[in-house]
Protein backbone atom coordinates (compact mmCIF):
# COMPACT_ATOMS: atom_id res chain seq x y z
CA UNK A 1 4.30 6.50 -24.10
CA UNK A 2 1.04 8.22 -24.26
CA UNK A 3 -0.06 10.34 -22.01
CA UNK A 4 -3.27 10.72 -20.11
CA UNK A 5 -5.06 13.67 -22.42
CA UNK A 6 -4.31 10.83 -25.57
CA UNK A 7 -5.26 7.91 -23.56
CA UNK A 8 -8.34 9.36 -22.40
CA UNK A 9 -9.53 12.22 -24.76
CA UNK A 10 -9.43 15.79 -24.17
CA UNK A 11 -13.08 16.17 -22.40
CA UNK A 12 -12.23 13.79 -19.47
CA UNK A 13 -9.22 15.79 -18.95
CA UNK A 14 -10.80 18.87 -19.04
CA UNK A 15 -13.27 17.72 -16.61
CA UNK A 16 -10.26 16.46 -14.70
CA UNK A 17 -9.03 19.77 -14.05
CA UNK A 18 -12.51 20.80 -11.93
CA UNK A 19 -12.42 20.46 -8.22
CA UNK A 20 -15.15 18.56 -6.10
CA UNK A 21 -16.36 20.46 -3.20
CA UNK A 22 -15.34 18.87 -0.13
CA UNK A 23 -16.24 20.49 3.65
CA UNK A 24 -13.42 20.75 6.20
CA UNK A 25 -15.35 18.74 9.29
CA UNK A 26 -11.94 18.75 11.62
CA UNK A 27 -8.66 19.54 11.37
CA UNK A 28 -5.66 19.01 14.23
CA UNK A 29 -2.30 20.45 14.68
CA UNK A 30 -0.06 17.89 14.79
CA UNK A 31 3.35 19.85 15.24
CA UNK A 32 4.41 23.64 14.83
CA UNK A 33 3.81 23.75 11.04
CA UNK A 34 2.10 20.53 10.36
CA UNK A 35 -1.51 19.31 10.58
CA UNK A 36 -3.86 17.13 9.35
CA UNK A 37 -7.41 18.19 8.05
CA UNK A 38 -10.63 15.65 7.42
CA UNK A 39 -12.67 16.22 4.35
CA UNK A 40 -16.09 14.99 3.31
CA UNK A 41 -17.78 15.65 -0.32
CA UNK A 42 -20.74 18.32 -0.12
CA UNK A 43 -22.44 16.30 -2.91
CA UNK A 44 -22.72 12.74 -0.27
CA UNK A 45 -20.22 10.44 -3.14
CA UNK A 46 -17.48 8.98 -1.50
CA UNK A 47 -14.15 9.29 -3.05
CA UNK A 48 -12.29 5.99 -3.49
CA UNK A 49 -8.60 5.71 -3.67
CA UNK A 50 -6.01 3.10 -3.14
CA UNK A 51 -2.55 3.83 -0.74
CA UNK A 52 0.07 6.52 -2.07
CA UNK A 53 -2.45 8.15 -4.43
CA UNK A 54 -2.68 12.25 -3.89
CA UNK A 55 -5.40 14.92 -4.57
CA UNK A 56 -5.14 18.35 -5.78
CA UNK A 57 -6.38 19.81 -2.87
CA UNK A 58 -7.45 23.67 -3.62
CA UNK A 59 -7.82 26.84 -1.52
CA UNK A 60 -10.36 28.91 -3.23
CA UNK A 61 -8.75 32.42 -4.68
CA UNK A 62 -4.51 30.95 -3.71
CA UNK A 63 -3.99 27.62 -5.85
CA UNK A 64 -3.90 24.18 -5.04
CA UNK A 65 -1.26 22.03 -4.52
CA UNK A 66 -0.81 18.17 -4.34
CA UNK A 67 -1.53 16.41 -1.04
CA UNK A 68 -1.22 12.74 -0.36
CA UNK A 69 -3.64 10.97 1.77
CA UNK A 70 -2.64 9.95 5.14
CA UNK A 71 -5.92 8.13 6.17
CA UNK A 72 -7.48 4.71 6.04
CA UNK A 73 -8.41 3.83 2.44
CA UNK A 74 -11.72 2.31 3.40
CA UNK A 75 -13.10 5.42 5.75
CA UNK A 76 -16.59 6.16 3.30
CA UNK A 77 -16.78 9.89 2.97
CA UNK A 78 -14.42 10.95 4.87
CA UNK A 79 -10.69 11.72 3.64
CA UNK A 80 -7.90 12.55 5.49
CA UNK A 81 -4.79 15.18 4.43
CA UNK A 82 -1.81 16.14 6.42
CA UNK A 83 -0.31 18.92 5.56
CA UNK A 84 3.58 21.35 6.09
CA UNK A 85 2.93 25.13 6.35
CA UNK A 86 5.44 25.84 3.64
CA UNK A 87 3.77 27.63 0.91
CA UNK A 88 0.61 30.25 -0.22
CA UNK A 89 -1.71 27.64 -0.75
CA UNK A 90 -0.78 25.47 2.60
CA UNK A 91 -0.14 28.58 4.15
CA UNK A 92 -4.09 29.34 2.97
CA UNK A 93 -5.43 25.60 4.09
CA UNK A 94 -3.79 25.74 7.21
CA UNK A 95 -6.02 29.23 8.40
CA UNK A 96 -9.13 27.02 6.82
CA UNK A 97 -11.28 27.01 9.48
CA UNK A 98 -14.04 23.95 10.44
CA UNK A 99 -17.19 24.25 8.06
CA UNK A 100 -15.20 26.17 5.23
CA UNK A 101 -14.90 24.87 1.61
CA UNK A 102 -12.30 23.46 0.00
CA UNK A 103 -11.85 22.55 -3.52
CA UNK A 104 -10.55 18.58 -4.52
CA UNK A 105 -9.10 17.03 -8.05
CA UNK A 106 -8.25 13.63 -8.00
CA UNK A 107 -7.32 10.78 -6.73
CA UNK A 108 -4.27 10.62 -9.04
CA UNK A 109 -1.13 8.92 -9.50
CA UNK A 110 0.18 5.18 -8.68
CA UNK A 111 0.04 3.62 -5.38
CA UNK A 112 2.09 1.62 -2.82
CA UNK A 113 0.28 -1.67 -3.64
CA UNK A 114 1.70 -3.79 -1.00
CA UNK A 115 -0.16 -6.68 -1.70
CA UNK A 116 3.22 -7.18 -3.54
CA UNK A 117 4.99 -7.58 0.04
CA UNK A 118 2.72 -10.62 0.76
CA UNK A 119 4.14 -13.92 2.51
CA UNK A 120 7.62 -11.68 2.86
CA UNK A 121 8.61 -8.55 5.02
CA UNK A 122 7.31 -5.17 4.33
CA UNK A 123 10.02 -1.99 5.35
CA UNK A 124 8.52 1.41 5.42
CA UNK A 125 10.88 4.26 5.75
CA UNK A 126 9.82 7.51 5.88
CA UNK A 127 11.63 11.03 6.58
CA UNK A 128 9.45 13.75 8.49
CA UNK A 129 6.15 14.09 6.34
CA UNK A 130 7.16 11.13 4.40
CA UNK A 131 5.33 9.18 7.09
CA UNK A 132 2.05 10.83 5.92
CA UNK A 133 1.73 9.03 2.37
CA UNK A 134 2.76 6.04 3.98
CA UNK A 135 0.52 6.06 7.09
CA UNK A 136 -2.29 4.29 4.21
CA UNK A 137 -0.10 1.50 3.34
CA UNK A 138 0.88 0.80 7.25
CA UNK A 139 -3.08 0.62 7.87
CA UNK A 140 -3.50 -1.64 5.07
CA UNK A 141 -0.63 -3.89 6.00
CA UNK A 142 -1.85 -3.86 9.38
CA UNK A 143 -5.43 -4.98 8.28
CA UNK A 144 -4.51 -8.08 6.72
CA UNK A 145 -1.57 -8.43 9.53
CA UNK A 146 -1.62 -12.04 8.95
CA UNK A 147 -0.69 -12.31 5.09
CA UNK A 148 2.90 -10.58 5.65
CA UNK A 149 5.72 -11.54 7.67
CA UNK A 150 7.84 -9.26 9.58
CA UNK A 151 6.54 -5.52 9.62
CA UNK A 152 9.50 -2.96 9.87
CA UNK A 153 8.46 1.25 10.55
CA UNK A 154 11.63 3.12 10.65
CA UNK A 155 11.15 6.80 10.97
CA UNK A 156 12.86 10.15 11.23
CA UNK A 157 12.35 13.71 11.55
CA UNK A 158 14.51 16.88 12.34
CA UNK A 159 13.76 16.62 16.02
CA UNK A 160 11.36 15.38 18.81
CA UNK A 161 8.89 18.07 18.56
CA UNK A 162 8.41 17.43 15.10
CA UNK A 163 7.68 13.54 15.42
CA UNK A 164 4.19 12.76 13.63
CA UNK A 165 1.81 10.42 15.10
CA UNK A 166 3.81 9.72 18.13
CA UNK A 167 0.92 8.00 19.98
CA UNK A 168 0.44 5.54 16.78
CA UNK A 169 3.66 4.42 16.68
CA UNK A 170 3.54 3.38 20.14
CA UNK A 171 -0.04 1.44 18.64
CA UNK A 172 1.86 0.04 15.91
CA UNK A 173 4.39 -1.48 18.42
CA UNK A 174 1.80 -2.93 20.62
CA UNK A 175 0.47 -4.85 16.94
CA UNK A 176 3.73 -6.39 16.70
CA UNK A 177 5.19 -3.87 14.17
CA UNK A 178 9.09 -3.03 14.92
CA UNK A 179 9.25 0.54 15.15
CA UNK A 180 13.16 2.46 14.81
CA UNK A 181 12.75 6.77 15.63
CA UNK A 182 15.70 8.72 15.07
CA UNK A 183 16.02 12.69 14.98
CA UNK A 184 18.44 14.65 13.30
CA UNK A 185 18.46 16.67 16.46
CA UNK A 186 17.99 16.04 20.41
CA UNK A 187 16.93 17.41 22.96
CA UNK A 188 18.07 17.45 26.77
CA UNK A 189 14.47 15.44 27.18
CA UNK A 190 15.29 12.91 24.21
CA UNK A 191 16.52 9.64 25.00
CA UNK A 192 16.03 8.16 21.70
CA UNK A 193 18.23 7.38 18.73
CA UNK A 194 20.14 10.01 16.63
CA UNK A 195 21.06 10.27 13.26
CA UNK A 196 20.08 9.33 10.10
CA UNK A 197 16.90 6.57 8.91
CA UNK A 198 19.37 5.26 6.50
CA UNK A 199 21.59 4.12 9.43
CA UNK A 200 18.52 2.25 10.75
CA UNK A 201 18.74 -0.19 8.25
CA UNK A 202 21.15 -2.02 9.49
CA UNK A 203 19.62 -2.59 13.01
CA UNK A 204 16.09 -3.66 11.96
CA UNK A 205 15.09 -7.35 11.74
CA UNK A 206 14.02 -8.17 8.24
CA UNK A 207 15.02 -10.69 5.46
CA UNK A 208 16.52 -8.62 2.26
CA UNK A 209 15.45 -11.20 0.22
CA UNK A 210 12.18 -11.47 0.65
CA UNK A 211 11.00 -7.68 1.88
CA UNK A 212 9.51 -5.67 0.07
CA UNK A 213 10.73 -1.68 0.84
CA UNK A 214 8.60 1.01 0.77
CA UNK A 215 10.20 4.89 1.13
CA UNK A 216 9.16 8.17 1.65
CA UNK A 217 10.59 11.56 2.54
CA UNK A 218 12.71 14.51 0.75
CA UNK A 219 14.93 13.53 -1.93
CA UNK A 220 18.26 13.43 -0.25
CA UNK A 221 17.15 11.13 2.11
CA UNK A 222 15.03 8.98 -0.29
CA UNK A 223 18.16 8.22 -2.26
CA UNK A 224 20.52 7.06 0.68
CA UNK A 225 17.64 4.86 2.30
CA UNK A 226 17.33 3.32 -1.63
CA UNK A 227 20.53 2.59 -1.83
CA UNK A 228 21.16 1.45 1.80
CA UNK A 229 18.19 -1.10 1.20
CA UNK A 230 19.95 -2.38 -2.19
CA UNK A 231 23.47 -2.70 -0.25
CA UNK A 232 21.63 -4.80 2.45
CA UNK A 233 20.29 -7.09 -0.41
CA UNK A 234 16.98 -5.85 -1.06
CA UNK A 235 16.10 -6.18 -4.91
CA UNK A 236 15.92 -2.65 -6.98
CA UNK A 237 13.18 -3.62 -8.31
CA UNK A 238 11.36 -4.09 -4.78
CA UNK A 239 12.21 -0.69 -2.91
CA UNK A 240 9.88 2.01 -4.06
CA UNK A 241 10.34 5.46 -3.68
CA UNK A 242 7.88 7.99 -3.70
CA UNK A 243 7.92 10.90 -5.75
CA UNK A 244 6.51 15.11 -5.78
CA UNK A 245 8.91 17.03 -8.10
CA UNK A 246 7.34 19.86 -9.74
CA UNK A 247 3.95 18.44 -9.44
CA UNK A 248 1.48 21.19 -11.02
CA UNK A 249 -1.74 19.49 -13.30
CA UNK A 250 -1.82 16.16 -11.65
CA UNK A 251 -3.12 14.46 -14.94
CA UNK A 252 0.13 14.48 -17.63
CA UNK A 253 -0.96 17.62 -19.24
CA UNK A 254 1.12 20.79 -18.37
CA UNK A 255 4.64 18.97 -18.41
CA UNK A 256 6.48 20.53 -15.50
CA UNK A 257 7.31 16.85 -13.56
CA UNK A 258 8.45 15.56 -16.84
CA UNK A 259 11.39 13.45 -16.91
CA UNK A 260 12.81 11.79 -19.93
CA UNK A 261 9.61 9.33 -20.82
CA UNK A 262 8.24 9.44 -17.15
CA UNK A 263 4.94 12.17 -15.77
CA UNK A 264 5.71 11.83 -12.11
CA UNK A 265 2.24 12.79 -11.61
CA UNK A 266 0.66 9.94 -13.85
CA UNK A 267 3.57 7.48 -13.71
CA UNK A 268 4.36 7.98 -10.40
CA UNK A 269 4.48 9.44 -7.23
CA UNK A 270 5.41 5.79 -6.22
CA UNK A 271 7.84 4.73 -8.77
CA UNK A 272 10.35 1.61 -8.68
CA UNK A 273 13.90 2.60 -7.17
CA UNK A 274 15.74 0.87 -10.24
CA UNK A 275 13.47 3.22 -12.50
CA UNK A 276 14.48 6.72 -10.71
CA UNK A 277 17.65 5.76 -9.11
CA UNK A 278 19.36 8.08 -11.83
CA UNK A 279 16.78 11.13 -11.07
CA UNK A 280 17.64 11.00 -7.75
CA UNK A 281 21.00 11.28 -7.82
CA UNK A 282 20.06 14.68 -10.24
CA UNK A 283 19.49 17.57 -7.79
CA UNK A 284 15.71 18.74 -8.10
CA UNK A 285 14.93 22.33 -9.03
């Protein structure tokens, strides 16, 4: 398989690897280490991009580090990150204040494409920030409500105070989306679900064989939702997983998210479940 540098030439990769200038115009603190920042290009050219596609979103003098998007695809200039507090470069974008300058690679990578789900049920599961890179594919679904059967969102996240986009769930809901929370975690407050997504599977209202799954969220729980949605009789071949392991170049050129014939940053991040099943079940590094 080639690879994007002999696909494309070495020049367009090289110009691959410069940032756009984009201007931080609002940013929000969604829970105690995650928030979500809005973007617009200095130079007035919107950047395009379809659901599940990241960036290589820089902070001048730390690094960059890939971000999905977690906005509308079809917003003009402005793009939308949410970002976890975990690293020096997050760590870096996170004290970015309003006005400041940040630097932007991409869009890269495969997307949800959900226009696959059409005329059947559409599942998203998502773990914690997994609901981030999915939050584009909801929207879309949502925008063309009337081409897909049942909707499905079933979420969950260490604990209450770390839900994400609590008050769009409740949205979602009212648009006649069924919506399944769980936490790993109560509190006295909580009077919600506990446990794991996977074991929401089995108590939302979809057709196996005609849905079309769509998951998100760290590895361990990626590969137990998979595989719960392929005991319940979802197809392989329609569950998709999404994929960050040892992301670094974004564009198939420094190697380090190689696996076997597959660039998780070019071939992925959203890869077929039957094509990565075996990865997952690999502990990642």
């Amino acid at each position: 398989m080639q690879r994007l540098a002999e696909r494309q030439g070495v020049q367009p990769v090289v110009a691959a690897m410069v940032p756009r200038l984009f201007r931080l115009v609002h940013r929000r603190q969604d829970t105690a280490d995650t928030f979500t920042i809005q973007l617009k290009p200095t130079d007035g050219r919107p950047l395009g991009f379809i659901p599940g596609q990241f960036t290589m979103l820089s902070a001048f003098g730390v690094g960059e580090v890939p971000i999905s998007f977690s906005g509308a695809a079809h917003l003009g200039g402005l793009l939308q990150h949410t970002v976890r507090d975990v690293g020096a470069v997050t760590h870096a974008l996170a004290r970015a204040s309003v006005g400041e300058l940040l630097g932007l690679r991409g869009p890269y990578g495969t997307g949800w494409d959900v226009a696959d789900g059409r005329d059947g049920d559409v599942v998203f599961v998502a773990g914690g920030i997994g609901l981030a890179p999915l939050r584009p594919a909801v929207l879309e679904v949502l925008s063309h409500r009337q081409r897909y059967g049942r909707v499905v969102v079933l979420y969950g996240t260490r604990s209450p105070p770390d839900l994400l986009f609590a008050d769009e769930l409740k949205r979602w809901e009212g648009q006649g989306v069924e919506v399944l929370v769980t936490v790993d975690h109560g509190t006295p407050s909580w009077t919600g679900r506990v446990g794991r997504v996977a074991d929401l599977i089995a108590r939302a209202g979809f057709d196996p064989g005609s849905t079309l799954a769509l998951v998100c969220g760290p590895e361990i729980m990626t590969r137990f939702t998979a595989a719960a949605l392929v005991e319940r009789g979802v197809h392989p071949d329609r569950v998709r997983v999404y994929l960050e392991r040892n992301m670094r170049c974004g564009v198939g050129l420094c190697g380090h998210c190689q696996y076997r014939e597959l660039f998780v940053c070019v071939d992925g991040p959203v890869l077929p479940y039957a094509r990565v099943a075996d990865l997952l079940g690999v502990r990642e590094l």
